[in-house]
PDB file of N, CA and C in Angstrom:
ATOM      1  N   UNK A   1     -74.403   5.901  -5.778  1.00  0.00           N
ATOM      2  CA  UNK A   1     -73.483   4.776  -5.658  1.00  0.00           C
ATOM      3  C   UNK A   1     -73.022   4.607  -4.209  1.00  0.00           C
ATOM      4  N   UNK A   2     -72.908   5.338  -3.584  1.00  0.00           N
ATOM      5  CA  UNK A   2     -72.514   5.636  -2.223  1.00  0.00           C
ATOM      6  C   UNK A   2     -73.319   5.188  -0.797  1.00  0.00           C
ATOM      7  N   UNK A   3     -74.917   4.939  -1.642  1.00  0.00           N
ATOM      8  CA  UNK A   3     -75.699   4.676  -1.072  1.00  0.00           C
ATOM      9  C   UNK A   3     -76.242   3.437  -0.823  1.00  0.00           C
ATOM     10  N   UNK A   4     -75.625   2.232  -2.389  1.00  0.00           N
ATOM     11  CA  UNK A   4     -75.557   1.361  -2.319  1.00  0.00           C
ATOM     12  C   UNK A   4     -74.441   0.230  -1.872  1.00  0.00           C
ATOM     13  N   UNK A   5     -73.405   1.288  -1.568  1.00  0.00           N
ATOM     14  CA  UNK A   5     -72.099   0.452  -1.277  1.00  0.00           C
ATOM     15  C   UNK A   5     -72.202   0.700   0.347  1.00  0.00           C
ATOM     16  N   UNK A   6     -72.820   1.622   0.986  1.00  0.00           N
ATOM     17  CA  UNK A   6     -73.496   1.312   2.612  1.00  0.00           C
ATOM     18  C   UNK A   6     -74.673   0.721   2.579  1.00  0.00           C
ATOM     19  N   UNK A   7     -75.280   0.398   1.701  1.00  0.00           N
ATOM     20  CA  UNK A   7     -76.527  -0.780   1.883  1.00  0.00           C
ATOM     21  C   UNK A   7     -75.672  -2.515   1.666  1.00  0.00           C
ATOM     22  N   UNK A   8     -75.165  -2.288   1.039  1.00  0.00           N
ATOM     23  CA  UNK A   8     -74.397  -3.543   1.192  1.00  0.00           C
ATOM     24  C   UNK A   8     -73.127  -4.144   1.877  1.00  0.00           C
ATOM     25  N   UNK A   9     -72.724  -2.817   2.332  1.00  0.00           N
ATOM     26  CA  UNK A   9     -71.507  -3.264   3.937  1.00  0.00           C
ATOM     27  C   UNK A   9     -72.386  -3.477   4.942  1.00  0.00           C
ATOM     28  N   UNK A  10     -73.608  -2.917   5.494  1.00  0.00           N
ATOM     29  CA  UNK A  10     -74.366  -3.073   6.290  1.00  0.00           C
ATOM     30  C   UNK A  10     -75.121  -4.978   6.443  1.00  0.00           C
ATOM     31  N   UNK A  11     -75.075  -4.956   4.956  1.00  0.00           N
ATOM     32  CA  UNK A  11     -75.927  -6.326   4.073  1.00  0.00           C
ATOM     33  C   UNK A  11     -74.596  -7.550   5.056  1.00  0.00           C
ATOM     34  N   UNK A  12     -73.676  -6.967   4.279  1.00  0.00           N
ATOM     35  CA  UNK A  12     -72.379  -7.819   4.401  1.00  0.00           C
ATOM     36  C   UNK A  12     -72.319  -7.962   5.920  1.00  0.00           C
ATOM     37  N   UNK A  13     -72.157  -6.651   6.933  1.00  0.00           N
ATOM     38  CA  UNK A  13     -71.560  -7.270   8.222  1.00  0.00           C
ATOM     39  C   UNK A  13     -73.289  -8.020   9.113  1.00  0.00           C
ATOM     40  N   UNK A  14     -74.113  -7.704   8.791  1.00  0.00           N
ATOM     41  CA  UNK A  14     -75.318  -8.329   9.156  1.00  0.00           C
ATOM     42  C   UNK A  14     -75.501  -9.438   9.126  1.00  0.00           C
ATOM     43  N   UNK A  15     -74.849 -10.102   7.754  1.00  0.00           N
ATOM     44  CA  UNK A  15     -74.883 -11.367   7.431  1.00  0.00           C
ATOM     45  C   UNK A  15     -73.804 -12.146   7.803  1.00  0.00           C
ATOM     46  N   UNK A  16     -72.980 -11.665   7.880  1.00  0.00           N
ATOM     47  CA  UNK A  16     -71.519 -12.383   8.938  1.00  0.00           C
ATOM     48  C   UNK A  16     -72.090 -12.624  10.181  1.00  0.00           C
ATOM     49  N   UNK A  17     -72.457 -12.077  10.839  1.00  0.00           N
ATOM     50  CA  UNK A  17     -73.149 -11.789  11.986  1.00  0.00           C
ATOM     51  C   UNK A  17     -73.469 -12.991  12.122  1.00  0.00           C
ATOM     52  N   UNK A  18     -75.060 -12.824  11.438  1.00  0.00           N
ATOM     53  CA  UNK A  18     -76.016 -14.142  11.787  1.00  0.00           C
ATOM     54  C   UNK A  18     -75.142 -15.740  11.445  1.00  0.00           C
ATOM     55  N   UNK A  19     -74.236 -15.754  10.316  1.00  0.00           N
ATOM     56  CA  UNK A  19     -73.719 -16.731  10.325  1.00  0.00           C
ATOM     57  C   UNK A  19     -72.711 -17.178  11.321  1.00  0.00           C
ATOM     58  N   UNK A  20     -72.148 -16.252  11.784  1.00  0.00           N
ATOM     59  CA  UNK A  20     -71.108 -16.487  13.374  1.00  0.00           C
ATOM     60  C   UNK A  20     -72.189 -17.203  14.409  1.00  0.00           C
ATOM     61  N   UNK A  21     -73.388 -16.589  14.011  1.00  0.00           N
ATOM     62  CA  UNK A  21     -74.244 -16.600  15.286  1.00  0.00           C
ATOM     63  C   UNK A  21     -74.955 -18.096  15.264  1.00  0.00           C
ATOM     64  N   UNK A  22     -75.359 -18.497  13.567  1.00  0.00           N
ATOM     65  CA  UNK A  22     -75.329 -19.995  13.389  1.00  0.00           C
ATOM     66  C   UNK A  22     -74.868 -21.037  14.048  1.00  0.00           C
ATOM     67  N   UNK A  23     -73.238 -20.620  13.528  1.00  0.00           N
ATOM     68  CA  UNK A  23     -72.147 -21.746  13.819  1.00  0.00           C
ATOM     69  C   UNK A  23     -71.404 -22.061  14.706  1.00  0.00           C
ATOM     70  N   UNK A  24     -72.173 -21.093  15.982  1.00  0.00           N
ATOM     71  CA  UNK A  24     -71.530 -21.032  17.360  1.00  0.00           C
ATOM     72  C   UNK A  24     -72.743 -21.523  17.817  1.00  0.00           C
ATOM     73  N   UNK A  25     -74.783 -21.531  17.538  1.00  0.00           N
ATOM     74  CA  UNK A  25     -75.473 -22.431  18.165  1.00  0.00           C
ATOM     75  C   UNK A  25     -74.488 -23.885  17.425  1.00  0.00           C
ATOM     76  N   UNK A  26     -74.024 -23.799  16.410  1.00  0.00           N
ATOM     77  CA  UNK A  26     -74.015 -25.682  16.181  1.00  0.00           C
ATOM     78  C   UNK A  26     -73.102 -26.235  16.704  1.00  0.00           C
ATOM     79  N   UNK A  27     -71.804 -25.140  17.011  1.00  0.00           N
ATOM     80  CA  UNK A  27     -70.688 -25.328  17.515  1.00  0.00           C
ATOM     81  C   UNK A  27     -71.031 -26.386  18.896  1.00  0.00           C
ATOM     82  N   UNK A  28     -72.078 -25.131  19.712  1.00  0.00           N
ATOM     83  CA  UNK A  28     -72.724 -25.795  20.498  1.00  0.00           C
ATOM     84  C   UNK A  28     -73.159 -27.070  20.998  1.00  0.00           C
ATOM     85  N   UNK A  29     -74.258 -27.452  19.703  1.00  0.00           N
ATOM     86  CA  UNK A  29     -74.395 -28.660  19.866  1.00  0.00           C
ATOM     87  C   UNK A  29     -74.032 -29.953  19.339  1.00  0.00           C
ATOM     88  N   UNK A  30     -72.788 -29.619  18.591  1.00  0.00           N
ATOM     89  CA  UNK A  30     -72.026 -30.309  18.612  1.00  0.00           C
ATOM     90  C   UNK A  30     -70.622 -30.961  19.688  1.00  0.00           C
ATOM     91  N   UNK A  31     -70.958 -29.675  20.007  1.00  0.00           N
ATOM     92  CA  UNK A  31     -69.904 -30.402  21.745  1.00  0.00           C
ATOM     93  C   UNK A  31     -70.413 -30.993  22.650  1.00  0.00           C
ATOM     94  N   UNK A  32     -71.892 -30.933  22.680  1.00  0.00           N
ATOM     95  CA  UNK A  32     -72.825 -31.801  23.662  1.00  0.00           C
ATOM     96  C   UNK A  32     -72.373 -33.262  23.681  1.00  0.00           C
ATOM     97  N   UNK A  33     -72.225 -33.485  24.818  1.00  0.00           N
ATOM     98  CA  UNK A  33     -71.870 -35.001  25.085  1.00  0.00           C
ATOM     99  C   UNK A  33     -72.837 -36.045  24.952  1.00  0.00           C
ATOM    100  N   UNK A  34     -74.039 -35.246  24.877  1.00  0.00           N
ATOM    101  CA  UNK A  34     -75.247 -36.756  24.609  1.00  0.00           C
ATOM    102  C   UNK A  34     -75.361 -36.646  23.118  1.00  0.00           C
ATOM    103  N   UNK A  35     -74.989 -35.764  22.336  1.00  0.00           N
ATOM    104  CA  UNK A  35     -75.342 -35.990  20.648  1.00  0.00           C
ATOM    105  C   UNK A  35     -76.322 -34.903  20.425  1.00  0.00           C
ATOM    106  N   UNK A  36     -76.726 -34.846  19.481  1.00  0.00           N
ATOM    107  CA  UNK A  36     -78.191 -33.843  19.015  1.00  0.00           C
ATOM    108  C   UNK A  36     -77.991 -33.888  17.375  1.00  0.00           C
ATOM    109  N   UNK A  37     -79.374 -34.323  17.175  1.00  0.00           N
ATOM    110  CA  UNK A  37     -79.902 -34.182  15.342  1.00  0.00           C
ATOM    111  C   UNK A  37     -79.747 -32.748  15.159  1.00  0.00           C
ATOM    112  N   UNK A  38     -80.516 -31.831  16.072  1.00  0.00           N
ATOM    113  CA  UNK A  38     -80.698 -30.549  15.194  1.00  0.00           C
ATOM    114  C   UNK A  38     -80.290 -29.799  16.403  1.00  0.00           C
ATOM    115  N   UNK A  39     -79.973 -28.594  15.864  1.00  0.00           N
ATOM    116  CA  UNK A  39     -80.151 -27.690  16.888  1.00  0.00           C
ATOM    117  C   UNK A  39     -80.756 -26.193  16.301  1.00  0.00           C
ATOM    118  N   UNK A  40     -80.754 -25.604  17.220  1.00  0.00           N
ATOM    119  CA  UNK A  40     -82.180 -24.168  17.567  1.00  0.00           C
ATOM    120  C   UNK A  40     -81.171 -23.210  18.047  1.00  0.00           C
ATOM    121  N   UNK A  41     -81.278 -21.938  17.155  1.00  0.00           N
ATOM    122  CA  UNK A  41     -80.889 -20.890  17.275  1.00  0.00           C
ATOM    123  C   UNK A  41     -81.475 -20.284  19.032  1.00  0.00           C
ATOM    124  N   UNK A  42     -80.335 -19.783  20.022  1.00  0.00           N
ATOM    125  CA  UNK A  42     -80.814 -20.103  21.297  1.00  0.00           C
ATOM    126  C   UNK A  42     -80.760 -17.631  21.351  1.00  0.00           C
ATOM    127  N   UNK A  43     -82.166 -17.880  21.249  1.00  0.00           N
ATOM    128  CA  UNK A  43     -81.967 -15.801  21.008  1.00  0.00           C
ATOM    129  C   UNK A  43     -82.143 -16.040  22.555  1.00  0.00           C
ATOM    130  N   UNK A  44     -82.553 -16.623  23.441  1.00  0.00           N
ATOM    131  CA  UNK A  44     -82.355 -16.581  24.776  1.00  0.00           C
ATOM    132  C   UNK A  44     -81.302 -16.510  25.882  1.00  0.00           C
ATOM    133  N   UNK A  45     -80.069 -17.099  25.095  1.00  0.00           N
ATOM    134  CA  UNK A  45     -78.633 -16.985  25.892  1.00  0.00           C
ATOM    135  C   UNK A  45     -78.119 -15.988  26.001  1.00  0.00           C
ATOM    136  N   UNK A  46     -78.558 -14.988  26.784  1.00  0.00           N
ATOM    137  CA  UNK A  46     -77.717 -13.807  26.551  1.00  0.00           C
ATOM    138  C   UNK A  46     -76.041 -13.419  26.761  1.00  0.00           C
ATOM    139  N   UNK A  47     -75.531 -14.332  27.445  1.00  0.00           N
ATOM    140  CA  UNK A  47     -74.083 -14.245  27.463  1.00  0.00           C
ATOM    141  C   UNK A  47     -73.526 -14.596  26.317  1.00  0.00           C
ATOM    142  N   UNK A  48     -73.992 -15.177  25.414  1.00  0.00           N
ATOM    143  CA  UNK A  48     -73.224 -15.213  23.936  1.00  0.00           C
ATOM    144  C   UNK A  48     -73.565 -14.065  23.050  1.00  0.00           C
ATOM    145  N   UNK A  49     -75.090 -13.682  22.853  1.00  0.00           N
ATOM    146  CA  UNK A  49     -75.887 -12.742  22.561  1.00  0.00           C
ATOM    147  C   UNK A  49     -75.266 -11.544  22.596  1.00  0.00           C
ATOM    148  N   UNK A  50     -74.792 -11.278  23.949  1.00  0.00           N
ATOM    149  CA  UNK A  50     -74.129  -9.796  23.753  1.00  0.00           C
ATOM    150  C   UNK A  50     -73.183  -9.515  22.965  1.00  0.00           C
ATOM    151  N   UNK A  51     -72.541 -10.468  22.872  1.00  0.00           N
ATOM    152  CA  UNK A  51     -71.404  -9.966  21.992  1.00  0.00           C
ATOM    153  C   UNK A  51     -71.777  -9.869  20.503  1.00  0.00           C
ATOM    154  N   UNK A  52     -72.681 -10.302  20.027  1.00  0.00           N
ATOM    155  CA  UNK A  52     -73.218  -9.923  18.636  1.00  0.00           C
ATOM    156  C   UNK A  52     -74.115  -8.928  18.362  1.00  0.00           C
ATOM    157  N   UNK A  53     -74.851  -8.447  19.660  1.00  0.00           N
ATOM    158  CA  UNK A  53     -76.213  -7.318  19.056  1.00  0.00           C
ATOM    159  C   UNK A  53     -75.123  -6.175  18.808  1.00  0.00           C
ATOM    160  N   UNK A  54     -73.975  -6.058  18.881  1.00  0.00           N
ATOM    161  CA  UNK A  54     -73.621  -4.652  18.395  1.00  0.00           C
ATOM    162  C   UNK A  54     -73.150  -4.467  17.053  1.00  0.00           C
ATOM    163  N   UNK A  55     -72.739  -6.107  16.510  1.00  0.00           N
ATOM    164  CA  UNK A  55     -72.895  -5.687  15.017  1.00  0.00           C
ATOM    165  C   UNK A  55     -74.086  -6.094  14.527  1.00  0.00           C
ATOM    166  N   UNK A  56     -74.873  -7.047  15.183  1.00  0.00           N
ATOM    167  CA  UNK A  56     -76.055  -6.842  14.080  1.00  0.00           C
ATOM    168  C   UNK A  56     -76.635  -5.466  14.385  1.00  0.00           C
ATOM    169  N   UNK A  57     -76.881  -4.583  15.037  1.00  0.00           N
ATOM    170  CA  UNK A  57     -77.274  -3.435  15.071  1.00  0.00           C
ATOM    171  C   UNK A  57     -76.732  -2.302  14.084  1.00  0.00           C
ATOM    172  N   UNK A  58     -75.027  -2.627  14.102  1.00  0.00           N
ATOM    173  CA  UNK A  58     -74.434  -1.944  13.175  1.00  0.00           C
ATOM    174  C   UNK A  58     -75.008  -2.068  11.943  1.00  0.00           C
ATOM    175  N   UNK A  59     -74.962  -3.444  11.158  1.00  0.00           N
ATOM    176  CA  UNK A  59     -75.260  -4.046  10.066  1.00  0.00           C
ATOM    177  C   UNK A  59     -76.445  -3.564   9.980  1.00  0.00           C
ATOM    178  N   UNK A  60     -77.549  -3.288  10.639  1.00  0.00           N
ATOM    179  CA  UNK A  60     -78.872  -2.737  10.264  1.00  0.00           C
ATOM    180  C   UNK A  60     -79.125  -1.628  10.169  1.00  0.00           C
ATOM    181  N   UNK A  61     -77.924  -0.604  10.822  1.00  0.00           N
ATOM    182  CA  UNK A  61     -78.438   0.885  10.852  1.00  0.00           C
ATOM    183  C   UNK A  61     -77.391   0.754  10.000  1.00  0.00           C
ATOM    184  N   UNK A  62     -76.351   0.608   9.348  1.00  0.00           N
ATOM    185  CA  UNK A  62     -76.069   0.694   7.882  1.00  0.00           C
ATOM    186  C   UNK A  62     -76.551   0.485   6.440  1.00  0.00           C
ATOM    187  N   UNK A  63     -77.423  -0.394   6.901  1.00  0.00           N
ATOM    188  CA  UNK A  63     -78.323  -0.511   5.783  1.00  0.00           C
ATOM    189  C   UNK A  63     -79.569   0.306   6.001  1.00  0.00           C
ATOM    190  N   UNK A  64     -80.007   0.717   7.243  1.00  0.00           N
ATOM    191  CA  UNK A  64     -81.088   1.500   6.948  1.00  0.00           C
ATOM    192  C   UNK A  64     -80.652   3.203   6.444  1.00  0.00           C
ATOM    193  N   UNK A  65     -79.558   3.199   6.552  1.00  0.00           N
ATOM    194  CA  UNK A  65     -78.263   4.891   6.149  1.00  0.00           C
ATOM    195  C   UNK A  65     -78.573   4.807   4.894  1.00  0.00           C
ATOM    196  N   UNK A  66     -78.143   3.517   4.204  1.00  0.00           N
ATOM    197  CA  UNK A  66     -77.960   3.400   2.861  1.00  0.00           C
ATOM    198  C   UNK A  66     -79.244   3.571   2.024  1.00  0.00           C
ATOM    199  N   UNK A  67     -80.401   3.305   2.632  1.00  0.00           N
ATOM    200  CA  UNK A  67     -81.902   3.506   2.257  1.00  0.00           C
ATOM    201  C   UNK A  67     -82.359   4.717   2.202  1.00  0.00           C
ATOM    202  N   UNK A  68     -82.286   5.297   3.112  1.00  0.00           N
ATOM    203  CA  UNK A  68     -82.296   7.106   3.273  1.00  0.00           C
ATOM    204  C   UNK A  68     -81.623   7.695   2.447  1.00  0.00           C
ATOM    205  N   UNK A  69     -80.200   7.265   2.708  1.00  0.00           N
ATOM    206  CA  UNK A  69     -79.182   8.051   1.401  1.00  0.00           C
ATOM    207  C   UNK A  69     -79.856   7.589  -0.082  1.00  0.00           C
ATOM    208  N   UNK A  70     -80.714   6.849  -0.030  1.00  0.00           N
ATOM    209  CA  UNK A  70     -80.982   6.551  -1.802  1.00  0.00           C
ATOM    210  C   UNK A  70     -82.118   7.124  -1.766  1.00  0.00           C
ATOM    211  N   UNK A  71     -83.088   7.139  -0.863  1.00  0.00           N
ATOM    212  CA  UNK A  71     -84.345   8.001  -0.971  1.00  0.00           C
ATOM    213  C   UNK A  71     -84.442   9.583  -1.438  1.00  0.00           C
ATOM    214  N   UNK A  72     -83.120   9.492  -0.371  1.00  0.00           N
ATOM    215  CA  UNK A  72     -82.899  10.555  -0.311  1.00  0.00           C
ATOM    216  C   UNK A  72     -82.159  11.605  -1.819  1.00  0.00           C
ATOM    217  N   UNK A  73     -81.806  11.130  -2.199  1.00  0.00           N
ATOM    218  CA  UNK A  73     -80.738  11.733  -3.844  1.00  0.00           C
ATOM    219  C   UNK A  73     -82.068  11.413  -5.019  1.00  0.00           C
ATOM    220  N   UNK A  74     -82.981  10.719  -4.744  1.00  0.00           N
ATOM    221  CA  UNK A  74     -84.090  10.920  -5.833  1.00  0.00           C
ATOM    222  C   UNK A  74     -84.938  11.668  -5.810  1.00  0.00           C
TER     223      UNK A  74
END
């Protein structure tokens, strides 16, 4: 049980993550002064970038804990 409740905090802050990381490209281009239909996830900006690879990193080596820990007890 222990193993699945760190596979899914990991699940959980991973996925916060990417959605912060969404809604700050749209944030984006929505403040653009010429307009824009769509916009594109920018993995190239690294000044916004940094501030998220440390929880998506978190979020992934928590879920990869939680995988081991279940491999691991069977």
């Amino acid at each position: 049980m222990k193993a699945v409740f760190i596979f899914l905090l990991g699940l959980l802050i991973f996925g916060l993550t990417m959605f912060a990381w969404i809604w700050l490209n749209a944030l984006g281009c929505g403040m653009n002064p010429t307009g824009c239909k769509h916009f594109t996830i920018a993995w190239t900006d690294w000044e916004a970038l940094q501030f998220f690879i440390p929880t998506f990193a978190l979020g992934a080596g928590l879920m990869v804990w939680g995988v081991m820990l279940r491999r691991r007890s069977k």
